[in-house]
C-alpha atoms as a PDB file:
ATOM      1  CA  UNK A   1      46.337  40.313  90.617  1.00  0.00           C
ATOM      2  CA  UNK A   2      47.259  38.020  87.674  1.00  0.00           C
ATOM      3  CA  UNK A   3      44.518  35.206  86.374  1.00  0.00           C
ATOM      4  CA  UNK A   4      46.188  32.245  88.105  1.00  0.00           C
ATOM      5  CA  UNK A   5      46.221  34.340  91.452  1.00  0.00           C
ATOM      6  CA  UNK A   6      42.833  35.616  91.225  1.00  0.00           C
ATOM      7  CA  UNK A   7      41.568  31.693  90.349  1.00  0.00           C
ATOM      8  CA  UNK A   8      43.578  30.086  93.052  1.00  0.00           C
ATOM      9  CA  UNK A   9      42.197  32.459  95.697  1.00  0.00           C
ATOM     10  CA  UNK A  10      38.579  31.835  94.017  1.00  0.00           C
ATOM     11  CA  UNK A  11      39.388  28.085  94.452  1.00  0.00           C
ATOM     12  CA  UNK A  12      39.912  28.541  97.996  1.00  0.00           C
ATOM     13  CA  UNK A  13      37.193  30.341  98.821  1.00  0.00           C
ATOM     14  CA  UNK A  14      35.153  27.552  97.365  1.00  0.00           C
ATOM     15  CA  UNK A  15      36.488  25.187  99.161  1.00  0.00           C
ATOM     16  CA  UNK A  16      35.690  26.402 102.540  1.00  0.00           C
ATOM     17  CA  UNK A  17      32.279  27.705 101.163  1.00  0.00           C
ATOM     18  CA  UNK A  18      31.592  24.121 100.806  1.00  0.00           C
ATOM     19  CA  UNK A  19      32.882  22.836 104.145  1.00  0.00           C
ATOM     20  CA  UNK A  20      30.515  25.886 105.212  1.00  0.00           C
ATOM     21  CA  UNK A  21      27.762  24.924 103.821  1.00  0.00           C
ATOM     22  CA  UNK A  22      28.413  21.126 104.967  1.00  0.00           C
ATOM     23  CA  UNK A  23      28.543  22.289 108.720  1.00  0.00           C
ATOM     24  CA  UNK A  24      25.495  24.292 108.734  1.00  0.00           C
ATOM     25  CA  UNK A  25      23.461  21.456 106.798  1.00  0.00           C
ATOM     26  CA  UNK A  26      24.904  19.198 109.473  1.00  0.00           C
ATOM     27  CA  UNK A  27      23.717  21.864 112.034  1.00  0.00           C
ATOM     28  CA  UNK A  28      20.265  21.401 110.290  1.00  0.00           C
ATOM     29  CA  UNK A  29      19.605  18.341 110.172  1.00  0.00           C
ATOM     30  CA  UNK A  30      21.018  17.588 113.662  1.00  0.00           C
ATOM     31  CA  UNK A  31      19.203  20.628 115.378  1.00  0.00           C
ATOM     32  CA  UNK A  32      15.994  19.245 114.201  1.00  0.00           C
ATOM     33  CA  UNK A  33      16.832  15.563 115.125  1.00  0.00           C
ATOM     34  CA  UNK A  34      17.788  16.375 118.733  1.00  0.00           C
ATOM     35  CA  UNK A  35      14.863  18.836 119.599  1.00  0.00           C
ATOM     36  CA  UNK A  36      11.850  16.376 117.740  1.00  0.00           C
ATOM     37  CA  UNK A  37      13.604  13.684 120.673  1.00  0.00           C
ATOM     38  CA  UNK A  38      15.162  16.063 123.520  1.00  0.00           C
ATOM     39  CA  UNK A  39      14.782  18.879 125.115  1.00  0.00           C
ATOM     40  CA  UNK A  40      18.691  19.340 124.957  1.00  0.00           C
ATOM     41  CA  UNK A  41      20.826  19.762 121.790  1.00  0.00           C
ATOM     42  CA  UNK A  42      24.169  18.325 122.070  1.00  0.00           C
ATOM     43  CA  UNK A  43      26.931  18.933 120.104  1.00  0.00           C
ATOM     44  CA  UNK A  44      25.909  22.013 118.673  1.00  0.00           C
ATOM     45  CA  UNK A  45      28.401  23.879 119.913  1.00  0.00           C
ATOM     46  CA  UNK A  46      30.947  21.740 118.207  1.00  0.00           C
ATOM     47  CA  UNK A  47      29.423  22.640 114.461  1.00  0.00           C
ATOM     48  CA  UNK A  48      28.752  25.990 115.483  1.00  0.00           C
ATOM     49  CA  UNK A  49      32.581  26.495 116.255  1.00  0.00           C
ATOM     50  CA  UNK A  50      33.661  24.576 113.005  1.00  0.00           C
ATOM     51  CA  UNK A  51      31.366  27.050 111.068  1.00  0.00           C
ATOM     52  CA  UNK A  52      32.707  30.237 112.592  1.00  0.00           C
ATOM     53  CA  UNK A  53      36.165  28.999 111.729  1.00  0.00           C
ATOM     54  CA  UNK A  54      35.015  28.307 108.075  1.00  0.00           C
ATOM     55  CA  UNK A  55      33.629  31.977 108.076  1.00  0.00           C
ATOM     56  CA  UNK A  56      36.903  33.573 109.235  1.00  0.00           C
ATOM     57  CA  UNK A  57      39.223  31.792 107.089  1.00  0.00           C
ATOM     58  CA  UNK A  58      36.839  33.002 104.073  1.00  0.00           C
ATOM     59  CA  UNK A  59      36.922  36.315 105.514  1.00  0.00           C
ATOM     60  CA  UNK A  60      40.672  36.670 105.471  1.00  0.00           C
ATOM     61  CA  UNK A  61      40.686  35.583 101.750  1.00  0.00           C
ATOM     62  CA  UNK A  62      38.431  38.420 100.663  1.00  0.00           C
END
C-alpha cells in the first residue's frame, strides 16, 4: 500500500471515528436527560442504529 493510499484510508477512518464518537456522546447526554425526566428513553434506538452503522463502515476499512 503506497503513502497516499495508506493516508487516505487513515483519513477515512477518522472521519467516521468522529461521527462515532459524536453519536455515542449524543447517546450520553440524551440517555441521561430522558431517564433524570422519564421512565422511557426515546429515540435511542435511532443513535444506537447510526452508531452500529459508523462501526461497520470502520470495520470494512480495516
Amino acid at each position: 500500500m503506497n503513502n497516499e493510499s495508506y493516508f487516505n484510508q487513515l483519513q477515512f477512518i477518522s472521519e467516521h471515528v468522529t461521527k462515532l464518537s459524536s453519536y455515542l456522546q449524543v447517546l450520553h447526554v440524551y440517555a441521561e436527560n430522558e431517564m433524570t425526566f422519564n421512565d422511557k428513553i426515546g429515540n435511542i434506538y435511532e443513535i444506537l442504529d447510526l452508531a452500529v452503522k459508523e462501526i461497520d463502515i470502520i470495520t470494512q476499512q480495516v
